[in-house]
Protein backbone atom coordinates (compact mmCIF):
# COMPACT_ATOMS: atom_id res chain seq x y z
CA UNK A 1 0.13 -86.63 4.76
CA UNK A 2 3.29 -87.95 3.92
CA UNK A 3 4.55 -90.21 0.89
CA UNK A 4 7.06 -92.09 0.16
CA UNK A 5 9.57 -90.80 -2.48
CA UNK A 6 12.25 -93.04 -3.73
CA UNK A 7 15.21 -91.12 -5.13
CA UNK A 8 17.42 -92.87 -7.68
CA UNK A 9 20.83 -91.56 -9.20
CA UNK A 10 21.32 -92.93 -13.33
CA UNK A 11 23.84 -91.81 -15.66
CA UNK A 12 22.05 -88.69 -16.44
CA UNK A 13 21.23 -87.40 -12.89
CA UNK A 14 18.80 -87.88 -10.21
CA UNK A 15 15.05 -89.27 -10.95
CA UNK A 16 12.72 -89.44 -8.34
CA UNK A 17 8.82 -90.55 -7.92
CA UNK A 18 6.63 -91.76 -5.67
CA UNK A 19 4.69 -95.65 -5.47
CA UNK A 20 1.77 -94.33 -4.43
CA UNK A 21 0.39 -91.58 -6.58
CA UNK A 22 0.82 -92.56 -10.51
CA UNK A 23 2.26 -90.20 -12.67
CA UNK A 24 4.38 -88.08 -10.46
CA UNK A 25 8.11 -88.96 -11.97
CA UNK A 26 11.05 -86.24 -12.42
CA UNK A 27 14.96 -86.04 -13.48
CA UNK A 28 16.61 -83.73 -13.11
CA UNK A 29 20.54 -82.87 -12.30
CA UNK A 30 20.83 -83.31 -8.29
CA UNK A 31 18.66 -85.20 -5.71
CA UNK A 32 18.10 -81.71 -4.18
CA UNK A 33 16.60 -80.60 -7.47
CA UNK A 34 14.33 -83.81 -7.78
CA UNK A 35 13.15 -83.58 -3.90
CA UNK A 36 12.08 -80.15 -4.54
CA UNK A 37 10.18 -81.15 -7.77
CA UNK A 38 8.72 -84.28 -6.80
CA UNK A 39 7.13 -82.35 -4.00
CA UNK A 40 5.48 -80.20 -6.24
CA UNK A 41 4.41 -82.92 -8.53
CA UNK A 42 2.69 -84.38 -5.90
CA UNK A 43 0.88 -81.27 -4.99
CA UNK A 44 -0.15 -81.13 -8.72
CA UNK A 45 -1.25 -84.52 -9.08
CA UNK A 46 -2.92 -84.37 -5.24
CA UNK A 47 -5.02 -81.44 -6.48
CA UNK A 48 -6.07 -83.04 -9.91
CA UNK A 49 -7.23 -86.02 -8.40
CA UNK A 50 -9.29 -84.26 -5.66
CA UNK A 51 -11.33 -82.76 -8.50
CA UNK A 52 -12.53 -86.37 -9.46
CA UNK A 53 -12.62 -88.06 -6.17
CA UNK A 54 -13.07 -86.35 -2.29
CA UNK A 55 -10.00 -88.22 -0.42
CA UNK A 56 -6.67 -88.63 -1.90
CA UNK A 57 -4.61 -91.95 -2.16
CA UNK A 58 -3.32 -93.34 1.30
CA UNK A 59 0.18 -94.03 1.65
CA UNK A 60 0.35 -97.67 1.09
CA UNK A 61 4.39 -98.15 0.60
CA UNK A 62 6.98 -98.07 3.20
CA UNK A 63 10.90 -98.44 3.06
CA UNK A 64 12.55 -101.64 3.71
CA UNK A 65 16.05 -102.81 3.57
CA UNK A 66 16.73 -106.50 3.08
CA UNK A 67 20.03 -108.50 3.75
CA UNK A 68 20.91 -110.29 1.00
CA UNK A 69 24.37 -112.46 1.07
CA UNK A 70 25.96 -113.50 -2.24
């Protein structure tokens, strides 16, 4: 299954998470870094949340770019 991950650089790094699947959020110092851990957050969180319900959470979000003139 594949998620969506949005990666976002701030003054302190990289953070990244995912739309779908609450709670899995990390920072860390490179985007490499926070594509590596956000896939293993996802894991965790994937495997917690089969222990209270069978299926996991469908993707539901999808990228989009809009034009927007100013």
């Amino acid at each position: 299954m594949k998620y969506l991950v949005i990666i976002e650089e701030n003054a302190d790094g990289y953070t990244a998470y995912t739309p779908d699947i609450d709670g899995c959020v990390v920072c860390g110092p490179s985007a490499d870094f926070v594509e590596r851990e956000i896939r293993q957050s996802i894991t965790r969180r994937l495997y917690e949340l089969k222990r209270e319900h069978p299926r996991p959470p469908c993707p539901r979000s999808y990228p989009q770019y809009v034009s927007v003139f100013t």
